[in-house]
C-alpha atoms as a PDB file:
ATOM      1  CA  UNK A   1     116.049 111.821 116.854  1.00  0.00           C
ATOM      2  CA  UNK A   2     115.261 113.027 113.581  1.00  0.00           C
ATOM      3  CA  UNK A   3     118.102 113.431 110.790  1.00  0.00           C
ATOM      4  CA  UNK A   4     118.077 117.123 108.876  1.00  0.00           C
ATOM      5  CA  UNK A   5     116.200 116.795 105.598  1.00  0.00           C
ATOM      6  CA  UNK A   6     119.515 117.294 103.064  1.00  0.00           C
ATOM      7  CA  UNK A   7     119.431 120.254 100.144  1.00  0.00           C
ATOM      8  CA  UNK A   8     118.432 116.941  97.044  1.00  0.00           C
ATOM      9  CA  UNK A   9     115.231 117.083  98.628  1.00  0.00           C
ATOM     10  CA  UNK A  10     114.636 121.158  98.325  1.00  0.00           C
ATOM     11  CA  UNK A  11     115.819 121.014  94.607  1.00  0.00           C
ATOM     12  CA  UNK A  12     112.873 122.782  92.350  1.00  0.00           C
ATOM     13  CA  UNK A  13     108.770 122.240  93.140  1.00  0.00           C
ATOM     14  CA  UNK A  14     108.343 120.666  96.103  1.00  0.00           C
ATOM     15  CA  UNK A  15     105.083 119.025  97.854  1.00  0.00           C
ATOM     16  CA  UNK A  16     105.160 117.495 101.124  1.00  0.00           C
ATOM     17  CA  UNK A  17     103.206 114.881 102.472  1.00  0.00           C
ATOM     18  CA  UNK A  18     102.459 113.869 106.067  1.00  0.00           C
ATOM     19  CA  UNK A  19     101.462 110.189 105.327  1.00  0.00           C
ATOM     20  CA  UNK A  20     100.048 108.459 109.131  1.00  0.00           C
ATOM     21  CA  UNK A  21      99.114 105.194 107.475  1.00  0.00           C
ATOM     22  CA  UNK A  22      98.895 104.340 103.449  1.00  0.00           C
ATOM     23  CA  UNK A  23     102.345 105.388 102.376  1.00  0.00           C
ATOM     24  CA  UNK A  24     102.298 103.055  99.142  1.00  0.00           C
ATOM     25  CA  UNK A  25      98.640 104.483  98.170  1.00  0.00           C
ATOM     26  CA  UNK A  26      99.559 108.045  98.634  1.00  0.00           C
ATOM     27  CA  UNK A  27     102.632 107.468  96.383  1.00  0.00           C
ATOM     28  CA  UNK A  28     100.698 105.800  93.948  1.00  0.00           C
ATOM     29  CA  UNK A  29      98.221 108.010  93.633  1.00  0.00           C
ATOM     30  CA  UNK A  30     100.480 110.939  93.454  1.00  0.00           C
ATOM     31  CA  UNK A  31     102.525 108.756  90.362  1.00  0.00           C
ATOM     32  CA  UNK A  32      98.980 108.267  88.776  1.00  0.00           C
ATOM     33  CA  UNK A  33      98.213 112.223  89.403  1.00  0.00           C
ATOM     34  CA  UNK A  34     101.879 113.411  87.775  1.00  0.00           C
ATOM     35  CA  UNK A  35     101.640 110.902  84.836  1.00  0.00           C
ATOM     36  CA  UNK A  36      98.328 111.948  84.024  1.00  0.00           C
ATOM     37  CA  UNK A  37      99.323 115.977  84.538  1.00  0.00           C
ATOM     38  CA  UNK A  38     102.175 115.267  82.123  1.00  0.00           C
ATOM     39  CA  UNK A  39     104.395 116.830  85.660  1.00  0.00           C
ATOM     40  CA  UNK A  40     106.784 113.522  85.696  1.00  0.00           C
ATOM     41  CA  UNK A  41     110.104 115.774  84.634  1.00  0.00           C
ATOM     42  CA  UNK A  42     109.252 118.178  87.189  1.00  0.00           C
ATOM     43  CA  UNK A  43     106.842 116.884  90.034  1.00  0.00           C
ATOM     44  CA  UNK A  44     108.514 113.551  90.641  1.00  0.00           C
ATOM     45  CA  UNK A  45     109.507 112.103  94.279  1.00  0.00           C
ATOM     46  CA  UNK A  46     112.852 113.208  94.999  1.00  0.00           C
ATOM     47  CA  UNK A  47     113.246 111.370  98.798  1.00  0.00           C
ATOM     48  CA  UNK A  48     111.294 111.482 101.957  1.00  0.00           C
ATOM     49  CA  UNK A  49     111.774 111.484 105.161  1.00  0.00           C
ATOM     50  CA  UNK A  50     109.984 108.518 107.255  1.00  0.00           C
ATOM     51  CA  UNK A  51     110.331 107.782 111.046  1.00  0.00           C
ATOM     52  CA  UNK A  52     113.189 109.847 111.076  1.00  0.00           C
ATOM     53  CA  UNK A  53     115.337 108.547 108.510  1.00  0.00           C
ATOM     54  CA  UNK A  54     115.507 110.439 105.051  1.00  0.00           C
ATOM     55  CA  UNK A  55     115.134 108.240 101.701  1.00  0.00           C
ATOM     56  CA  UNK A  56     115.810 108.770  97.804  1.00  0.00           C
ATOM     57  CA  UNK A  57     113.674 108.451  95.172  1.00  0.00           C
ATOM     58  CA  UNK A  58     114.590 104.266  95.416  1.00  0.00           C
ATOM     59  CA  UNK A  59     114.187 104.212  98.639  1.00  0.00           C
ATOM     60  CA  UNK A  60     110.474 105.855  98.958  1.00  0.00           C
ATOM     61  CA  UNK A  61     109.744 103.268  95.993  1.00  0.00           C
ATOM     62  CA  UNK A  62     110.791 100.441  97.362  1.00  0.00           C
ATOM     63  CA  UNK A  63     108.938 101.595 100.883  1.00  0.00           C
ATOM     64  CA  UNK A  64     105.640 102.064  99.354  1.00  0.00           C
ATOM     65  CA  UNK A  65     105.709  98.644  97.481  1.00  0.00           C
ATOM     66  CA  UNK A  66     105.639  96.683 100.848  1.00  0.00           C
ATOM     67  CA  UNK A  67     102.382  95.683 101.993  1.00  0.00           C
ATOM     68  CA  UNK A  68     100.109  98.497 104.173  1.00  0.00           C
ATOM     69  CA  UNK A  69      99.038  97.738 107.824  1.00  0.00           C
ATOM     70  CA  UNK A  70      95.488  96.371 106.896  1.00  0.00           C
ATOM     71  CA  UNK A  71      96.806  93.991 104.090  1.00  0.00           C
ATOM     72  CA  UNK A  72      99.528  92.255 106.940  1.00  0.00           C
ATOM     73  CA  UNK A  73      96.617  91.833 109.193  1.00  0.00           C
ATOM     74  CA  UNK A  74      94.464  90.539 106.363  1.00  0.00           C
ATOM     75  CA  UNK A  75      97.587  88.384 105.588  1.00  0.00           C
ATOM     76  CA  UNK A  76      98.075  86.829 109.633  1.00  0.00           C
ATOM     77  CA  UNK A  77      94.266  86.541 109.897  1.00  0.00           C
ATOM     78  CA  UNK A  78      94.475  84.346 107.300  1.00  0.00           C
ATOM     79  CA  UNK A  79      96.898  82.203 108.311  1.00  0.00           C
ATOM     80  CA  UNK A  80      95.773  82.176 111.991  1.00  0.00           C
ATOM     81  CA  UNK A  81      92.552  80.802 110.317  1.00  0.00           C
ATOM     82  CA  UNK A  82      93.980  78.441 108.197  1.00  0.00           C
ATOM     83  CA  UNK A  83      96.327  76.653 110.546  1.00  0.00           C
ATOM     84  CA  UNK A  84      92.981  74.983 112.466  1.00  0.00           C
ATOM     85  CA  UNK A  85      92.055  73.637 108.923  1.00  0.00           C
ATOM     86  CA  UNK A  86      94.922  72.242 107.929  1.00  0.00           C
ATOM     87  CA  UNK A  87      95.118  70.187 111.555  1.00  0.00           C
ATOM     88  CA  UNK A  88      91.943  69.447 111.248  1.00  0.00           C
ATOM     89  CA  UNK A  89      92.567  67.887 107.443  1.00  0.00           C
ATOM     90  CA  UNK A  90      95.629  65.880 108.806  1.00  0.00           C
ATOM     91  CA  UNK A  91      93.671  64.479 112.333  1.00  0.00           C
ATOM     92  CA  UNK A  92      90.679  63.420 109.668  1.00  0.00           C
ATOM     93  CA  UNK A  93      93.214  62.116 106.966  1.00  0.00           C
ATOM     94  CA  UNK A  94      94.242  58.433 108.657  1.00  0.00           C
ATOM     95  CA  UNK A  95      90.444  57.716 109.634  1.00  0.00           C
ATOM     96  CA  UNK A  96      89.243  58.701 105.897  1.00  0.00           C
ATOM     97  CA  UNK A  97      92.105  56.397 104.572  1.00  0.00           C
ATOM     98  CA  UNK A  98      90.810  53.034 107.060  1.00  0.00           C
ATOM     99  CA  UNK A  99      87.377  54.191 105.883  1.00  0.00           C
ATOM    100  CA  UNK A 100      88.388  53.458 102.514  1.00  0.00           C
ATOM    101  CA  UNK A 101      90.539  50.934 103.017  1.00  0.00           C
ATOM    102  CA  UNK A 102      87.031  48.775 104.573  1.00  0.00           C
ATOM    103  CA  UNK A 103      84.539  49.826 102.346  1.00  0.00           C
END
């Protein structure tokens, strides 16, 4: 269930965006668009609205500085790949030292 979008978010210009994926991209393009437009007194995020629960201006910030969908599974692909390494490195690690240790 959805919560009704509250009267701070219909407060002067208004633009509405139906994000699916990239919410921190659209938000920082629209930041880069406004500050470049000279539009930050009057175009700036006032809330949102996201999987059914509304947001202020904080809120929407802090939601579109956490990672995007792509960069997580970048993120556990590379860890998935570098767990095998690492065992690998510690299974190799006694036989390198006795190696040593002889020549």
């Amino acid at each position: 269930e959805y919560a009704p979008i509250g009267d701070q978010f219909l407060t002067g210009a208004n633009m509405w965006f139906f994000i699916e994926e990239d919410i921190g991209g659209t938000v920082k393009t629209w930041n880069q668009f406004v500050k470049e437009a000279g539009l930050k007194d009057t175009h700036s995020i006032l809330g949102g609205n996201i999987e059914g629960v509304n947001y202020d201006t904080k809120g929407v910030d802090a939601i579109s500085k956490l990672p995007s969908k792509m960069e997580l599974i970048a993120q556990i692909a590379g860890a998935v790949k570098a767990v095998p390494t690492k065992v690998a490195r510690v299974v190799k690690a006694p036989g390198m030292k006795v190696a040593r240790a002889i020549k």
